[in-house]
Protein backbone atom coordinates (compact mmCIF):
# COMPACT_ATOMS: atom_id res chain seq x y z
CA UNK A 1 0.79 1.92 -1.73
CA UNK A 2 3.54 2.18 1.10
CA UNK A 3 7.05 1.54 2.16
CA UNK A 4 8.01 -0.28 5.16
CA UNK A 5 9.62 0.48 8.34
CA UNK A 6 8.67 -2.53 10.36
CA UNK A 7 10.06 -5.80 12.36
CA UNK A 8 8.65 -8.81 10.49
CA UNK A 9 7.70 -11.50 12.60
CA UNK A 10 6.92 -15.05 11.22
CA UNK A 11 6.63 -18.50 12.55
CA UNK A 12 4.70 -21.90 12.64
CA UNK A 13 1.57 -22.48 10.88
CA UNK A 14 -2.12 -23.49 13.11
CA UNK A 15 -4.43 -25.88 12.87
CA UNK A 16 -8.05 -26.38 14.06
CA UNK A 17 -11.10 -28.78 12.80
CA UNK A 18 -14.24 -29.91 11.14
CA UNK A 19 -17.07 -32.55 10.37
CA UNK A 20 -20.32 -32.81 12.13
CA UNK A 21 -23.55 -30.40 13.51
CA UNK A 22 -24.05 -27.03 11.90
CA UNK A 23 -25.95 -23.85 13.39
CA UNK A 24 -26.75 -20.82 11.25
CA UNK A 25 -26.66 -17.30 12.30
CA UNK A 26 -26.76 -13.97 9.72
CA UNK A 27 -24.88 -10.52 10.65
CA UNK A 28 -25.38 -8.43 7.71
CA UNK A 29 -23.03 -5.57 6.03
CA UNK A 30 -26.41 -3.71 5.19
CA UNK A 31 -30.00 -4.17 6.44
CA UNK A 32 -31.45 -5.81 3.29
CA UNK A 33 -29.15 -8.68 3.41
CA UNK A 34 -30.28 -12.40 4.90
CA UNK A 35 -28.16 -15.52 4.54
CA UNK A 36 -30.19 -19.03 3.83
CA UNK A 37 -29.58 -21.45 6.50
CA UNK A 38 -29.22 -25.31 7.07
CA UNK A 39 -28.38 -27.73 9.49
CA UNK A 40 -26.51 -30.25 9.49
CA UNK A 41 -27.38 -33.56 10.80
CA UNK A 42 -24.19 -35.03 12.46
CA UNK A 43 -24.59 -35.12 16.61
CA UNK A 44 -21.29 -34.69 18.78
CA UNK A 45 -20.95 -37.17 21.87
CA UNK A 46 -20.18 -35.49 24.94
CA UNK A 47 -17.18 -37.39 25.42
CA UNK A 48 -15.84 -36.00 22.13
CA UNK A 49 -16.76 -32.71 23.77
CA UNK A 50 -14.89 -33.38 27.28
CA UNK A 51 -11.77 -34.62 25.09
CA UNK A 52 -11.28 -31.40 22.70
CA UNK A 53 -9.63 -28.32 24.13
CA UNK A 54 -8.38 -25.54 21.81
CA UNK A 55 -4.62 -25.88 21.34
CA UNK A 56 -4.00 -23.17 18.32
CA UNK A 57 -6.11 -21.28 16.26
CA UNK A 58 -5.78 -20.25 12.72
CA UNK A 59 -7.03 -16.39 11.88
CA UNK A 60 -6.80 -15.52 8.25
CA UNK A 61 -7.21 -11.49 6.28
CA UNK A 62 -7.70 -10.28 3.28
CA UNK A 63 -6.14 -6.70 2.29
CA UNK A 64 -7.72 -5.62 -1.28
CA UNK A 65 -6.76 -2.66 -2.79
CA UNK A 66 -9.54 0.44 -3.83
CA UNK A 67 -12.04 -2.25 -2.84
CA UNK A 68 -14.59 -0.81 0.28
CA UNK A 69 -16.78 2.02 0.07
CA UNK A 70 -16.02 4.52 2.28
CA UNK A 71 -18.52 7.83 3.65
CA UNK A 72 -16.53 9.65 1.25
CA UNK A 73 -18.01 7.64 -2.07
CA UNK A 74 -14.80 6.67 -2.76
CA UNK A 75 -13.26 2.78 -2.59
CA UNK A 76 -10.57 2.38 -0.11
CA UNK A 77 -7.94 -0.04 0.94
CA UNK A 78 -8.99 -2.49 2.77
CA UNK A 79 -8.03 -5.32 5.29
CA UNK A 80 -11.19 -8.01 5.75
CA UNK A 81 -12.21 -8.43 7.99
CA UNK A 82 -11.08 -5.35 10.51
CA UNK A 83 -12.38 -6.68 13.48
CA UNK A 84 -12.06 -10.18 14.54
CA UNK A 85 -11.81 -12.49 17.32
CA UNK A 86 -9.42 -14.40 19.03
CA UNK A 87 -9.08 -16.71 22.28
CA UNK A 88 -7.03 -15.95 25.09
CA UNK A 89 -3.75 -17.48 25.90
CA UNK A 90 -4.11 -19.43 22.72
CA UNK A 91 -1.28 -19.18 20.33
CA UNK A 92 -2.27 -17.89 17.11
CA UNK A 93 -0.88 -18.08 13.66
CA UNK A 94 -2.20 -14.94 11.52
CA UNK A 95 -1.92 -15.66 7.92
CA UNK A 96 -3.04 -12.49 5.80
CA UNK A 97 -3.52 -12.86 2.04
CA UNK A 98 -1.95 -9.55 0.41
CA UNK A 99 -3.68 -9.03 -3.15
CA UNK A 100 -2.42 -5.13 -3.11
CA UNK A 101 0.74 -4.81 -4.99
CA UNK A 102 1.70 -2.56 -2.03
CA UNK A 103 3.54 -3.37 1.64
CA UNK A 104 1.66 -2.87 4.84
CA UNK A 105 1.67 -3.73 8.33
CA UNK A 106 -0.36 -5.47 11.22
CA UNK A 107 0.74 -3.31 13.99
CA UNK A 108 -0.95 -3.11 17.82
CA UNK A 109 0.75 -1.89 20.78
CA UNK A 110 -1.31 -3.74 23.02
CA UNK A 111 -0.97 -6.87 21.24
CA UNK A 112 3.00 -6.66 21.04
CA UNK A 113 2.69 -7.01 17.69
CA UNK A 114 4.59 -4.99 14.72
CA UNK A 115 3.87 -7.52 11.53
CA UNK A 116 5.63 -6.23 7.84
CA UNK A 117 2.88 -7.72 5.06
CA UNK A 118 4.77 -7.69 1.71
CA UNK A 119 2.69 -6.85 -1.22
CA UNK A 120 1.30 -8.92 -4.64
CA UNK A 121 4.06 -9.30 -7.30
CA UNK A 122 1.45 -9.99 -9.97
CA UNK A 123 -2.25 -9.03 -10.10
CA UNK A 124 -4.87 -11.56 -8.74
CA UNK A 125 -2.30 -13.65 -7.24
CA UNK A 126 -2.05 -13.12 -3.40
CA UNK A 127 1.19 -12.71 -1.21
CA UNK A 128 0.08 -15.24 1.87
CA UNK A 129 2.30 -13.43 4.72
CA UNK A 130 2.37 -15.58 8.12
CA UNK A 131 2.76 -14.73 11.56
CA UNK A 132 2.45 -16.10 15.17
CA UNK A 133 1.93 -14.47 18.78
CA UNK A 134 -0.04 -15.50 21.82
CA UNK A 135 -2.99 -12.82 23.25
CA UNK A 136 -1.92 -13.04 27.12
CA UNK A 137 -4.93 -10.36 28.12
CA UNK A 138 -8.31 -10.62 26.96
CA UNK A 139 -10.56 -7.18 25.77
CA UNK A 140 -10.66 -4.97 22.49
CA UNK A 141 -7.18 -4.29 21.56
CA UNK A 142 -6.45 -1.68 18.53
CA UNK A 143 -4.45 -2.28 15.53
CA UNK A 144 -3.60 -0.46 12.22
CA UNK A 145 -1.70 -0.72 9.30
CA UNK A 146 1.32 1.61 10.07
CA UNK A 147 2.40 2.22 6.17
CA UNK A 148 1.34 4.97 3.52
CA UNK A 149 -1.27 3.24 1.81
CA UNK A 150 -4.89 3.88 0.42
CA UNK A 151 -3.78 5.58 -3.06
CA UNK A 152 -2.95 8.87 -1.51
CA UNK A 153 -6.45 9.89 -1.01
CA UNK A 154 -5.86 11.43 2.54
CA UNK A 155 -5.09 8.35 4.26
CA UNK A 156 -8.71 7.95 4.38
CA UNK A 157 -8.27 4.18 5.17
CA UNK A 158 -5.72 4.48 7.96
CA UNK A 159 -7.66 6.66 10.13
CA UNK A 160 -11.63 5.17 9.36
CA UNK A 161 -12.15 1.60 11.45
CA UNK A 162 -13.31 -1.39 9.10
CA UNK A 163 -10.58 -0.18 6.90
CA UNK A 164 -6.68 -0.18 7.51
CA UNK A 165 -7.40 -0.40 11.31
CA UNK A 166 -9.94 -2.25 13.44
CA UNK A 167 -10.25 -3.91 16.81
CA UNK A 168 -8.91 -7.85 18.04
CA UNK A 169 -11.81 -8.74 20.17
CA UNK A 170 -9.57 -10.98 22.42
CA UNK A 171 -12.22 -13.11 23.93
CA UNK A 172 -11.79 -15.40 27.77
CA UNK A 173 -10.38 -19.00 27.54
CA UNK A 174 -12.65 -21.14 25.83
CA UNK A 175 -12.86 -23.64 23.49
CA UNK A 176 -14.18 -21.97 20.37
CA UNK A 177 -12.61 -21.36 16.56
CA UNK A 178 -13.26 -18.28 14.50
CA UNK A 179 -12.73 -18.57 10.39
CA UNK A 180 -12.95 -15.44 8.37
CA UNK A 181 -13.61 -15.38 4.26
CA UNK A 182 -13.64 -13.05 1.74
CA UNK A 183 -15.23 -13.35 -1.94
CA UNK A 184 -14.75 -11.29 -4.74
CA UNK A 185 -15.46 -11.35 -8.11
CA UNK A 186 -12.82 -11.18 -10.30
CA UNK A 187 -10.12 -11.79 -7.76
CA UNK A 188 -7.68 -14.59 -8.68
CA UNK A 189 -5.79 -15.26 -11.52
CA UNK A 190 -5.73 -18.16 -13.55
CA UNK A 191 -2.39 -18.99 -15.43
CA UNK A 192 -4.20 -21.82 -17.19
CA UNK A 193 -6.89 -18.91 -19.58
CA UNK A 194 -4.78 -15.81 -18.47
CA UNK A 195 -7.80 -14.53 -16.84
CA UNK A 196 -9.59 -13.00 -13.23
CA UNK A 197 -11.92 -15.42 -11.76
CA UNK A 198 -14.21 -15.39 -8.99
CA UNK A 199 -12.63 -16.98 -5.81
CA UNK A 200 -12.79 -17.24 -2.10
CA UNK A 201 -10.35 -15.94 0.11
CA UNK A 202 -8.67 -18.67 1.21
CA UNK A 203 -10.41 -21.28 -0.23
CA UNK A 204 -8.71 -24.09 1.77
CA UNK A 205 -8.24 -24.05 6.07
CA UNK A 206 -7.89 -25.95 8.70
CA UNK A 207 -10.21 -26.74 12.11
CA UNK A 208 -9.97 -28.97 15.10
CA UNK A 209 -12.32 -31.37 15.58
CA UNK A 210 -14.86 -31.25 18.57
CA UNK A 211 -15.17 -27.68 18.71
CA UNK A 212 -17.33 -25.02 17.43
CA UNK A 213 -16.39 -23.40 14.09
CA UNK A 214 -17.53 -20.01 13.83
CA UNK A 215 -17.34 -19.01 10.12
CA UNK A 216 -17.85 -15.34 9.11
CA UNK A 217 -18.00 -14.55 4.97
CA UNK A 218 -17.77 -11.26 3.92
CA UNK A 219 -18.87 -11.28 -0.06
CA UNK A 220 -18.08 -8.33 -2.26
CA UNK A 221 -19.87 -9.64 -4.98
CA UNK A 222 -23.39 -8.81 -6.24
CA UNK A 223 -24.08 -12.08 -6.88
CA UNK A 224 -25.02 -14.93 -4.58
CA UNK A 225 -22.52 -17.91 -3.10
CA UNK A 226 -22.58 -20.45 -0.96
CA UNK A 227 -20.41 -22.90 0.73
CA UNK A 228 -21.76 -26.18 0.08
CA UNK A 229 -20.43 -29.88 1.72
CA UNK A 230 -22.22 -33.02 2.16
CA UNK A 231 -19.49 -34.37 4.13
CA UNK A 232 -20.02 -31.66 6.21
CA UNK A 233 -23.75 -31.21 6.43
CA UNK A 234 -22.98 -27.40 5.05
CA UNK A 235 -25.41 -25.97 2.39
CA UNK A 236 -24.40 -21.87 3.84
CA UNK A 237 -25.46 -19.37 0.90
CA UNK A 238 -23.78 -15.96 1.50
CA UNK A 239 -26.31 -12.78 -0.36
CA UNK A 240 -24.64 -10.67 -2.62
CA UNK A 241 -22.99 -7.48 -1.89
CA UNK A 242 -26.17 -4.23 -2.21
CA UNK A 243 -23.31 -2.57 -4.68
CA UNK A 244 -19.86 -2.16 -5.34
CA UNK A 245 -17.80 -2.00 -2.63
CA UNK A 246 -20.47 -2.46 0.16
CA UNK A 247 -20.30 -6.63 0.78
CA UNK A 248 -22.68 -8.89 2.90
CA UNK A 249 -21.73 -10.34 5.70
CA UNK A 250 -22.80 -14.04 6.70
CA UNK A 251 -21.90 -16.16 10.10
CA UNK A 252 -22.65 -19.98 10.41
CA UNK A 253 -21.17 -22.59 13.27
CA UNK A 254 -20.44 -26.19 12.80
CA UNK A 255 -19.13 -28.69 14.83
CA UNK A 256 -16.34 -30.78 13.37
CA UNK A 257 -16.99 -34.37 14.46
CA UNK A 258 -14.53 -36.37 12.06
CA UNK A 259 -10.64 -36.31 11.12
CA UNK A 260 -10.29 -35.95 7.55
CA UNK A 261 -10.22 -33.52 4.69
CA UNK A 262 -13.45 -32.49 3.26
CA UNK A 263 -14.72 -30.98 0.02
CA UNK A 264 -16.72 -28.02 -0.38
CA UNK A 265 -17.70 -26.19 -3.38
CA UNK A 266 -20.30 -22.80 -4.55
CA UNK A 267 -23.46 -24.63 -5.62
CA UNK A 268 -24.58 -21.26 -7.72
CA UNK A 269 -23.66 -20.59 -11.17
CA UNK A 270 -20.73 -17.60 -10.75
CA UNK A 271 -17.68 -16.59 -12.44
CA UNK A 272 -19.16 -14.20 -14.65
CA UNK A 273 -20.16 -16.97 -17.82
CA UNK A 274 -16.36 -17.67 -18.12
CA UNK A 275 -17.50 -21.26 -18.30
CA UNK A 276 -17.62 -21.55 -14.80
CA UNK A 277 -13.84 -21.76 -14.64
CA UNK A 278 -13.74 -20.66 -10.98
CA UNK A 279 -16.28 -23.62 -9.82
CA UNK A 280 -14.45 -26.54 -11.57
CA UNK A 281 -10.90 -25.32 -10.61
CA UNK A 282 -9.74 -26.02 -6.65
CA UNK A 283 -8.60 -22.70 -5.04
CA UNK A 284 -11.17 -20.49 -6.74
CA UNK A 285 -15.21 -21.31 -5.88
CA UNK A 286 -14.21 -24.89 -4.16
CA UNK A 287 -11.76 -25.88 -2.04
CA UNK A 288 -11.03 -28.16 1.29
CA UNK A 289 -11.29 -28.23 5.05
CA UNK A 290 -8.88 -30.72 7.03
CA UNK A 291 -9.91 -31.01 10.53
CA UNK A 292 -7.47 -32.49 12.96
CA UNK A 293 -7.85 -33.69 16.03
């Protein structure tokens, strides 16, 4: 919970790409947690490869509120993920889903950067703040959320890393895309039942075609997900969290190959019996992927 005392900076929205050969890799939250992996079987000509070059890139957070486990046993605010990376001299538009009721900031020194993230006006319904700069110098550049925040338990979560601070791993010219998600249980509201359904965070993004997708899910649920496309040749299923508050996390790269917007959905029964609301309804456990060229 906080007050501002920031610039707000906002601008253009990014767009990257996808459709075409998959790779599977697993970084896990705890050591008990493996990701199942597939690949898919759509091949990228070399001169598709020659032709793409990385023109923006598209980096999206989640900040949940009293939702990650600290040292302390105690849940914490939270920004997922922390630490990410981006690509030098690449414009980027940051988009940051806010589902804490509460203002914060995306603040870095180093990156020029002083961002004012307004808070959720209703619960499970996100505040989608958007901003754009351009990292000039490439290395591990701080950042932190420069408001009051964490329910007044110390500040635990502004001075731990992986919390309301963390690290943009700003990464030498090359042609690569990163895409971060979040799932939690019980995270979005439906107007259509009045009720909290399972969702990803986003659930829809865009990818440029030709270049590698690296796609990192972070899932605070106990239960199992996975992102699942035919069009895509994606069949990525994400473990669940060990216990409340301490998620999974599972990477996967594709190659987009095709223009288009795809489908993808969660393959495993979720939602919590609700009728499966959140798998049938776009924006919850399914949602779409437009790569562009």
């Amino acid at each position: 919970m906080k007050k501002a005392l920031l610039i707000a900076a906002a601008v253009p929205a990014l767009f990257l790409a996808g459709c075409g050969t998959t790779s599977n890799s697993t970084s896990n939250a705890n050591p008990s947690t493996a990701a199942t992996n597939t690949t898919a079987n759509t091949s990228t000509t070399a001169a598709t490869t020659k032709k793409a070059a990385l023109s923006k890139q598209l980096i999206t957070l989640t900040i949940l509120p009293g939702a990650h486990l600290g040292t302390d046993g105690k849940l914490h605010d939270t920004y997922i993920p922390a630490d990410f990376k981006v690509v030098q001299g690449v414009p980027v538009t940051l988009k940051i889903y806010n589902y804490d009721d509460g203002e914060h900031s995306f603040t870095s020194k180093a990156l020029g950067v002083n961002f004012l993230v307004k808070g959720s006006t209703k619960k499970g319904v996100a505040k989608v703040n958007t901003f754009t700069f351009t990292p000039t110098k490439a290395g591990k550049m701080d950042w932190h959320c420069a408001m009051k925040c964490d329910g007044g338990m110390q500040s635990y979560a502004m001075t731990h890393d992986g919390y309301m601070k963390g690290v943009v791993d700003v990464v030498p010219a090359n042609n690569q895309q990163y895409i971060d998600l979040t799932i939690k249980d019980g995270l979005k509201y439906a107007a259509k039942d009045g009720k909290l359904h399972d969702a990803y965070s986003p659930t829809d993004f865009t990818v440029q075609k030709g270049i590698p997708v690296h796609v990192t899910v972070t899932n605070y649920d106990t239960g199992e997900h996975s992102m699942t496309s035919s069009t895509l040749g994606l069949n990525q299923v994400m473990k669940g969290a060990k216990k409340t508050g301490d998620p999974t996390t599972t990477t996967f790269t594709f190659t987009p190959t095709k223009d288009g917007t795809f489908d993808w959905h969660c393959a495993i029964s979720c939602d919590g019996g609700m009728s499966s609301y959140s798998m049938t309804h776009q924006g919850y456990m399914k949602g779409q992927i437009k790569v562009v060229g």
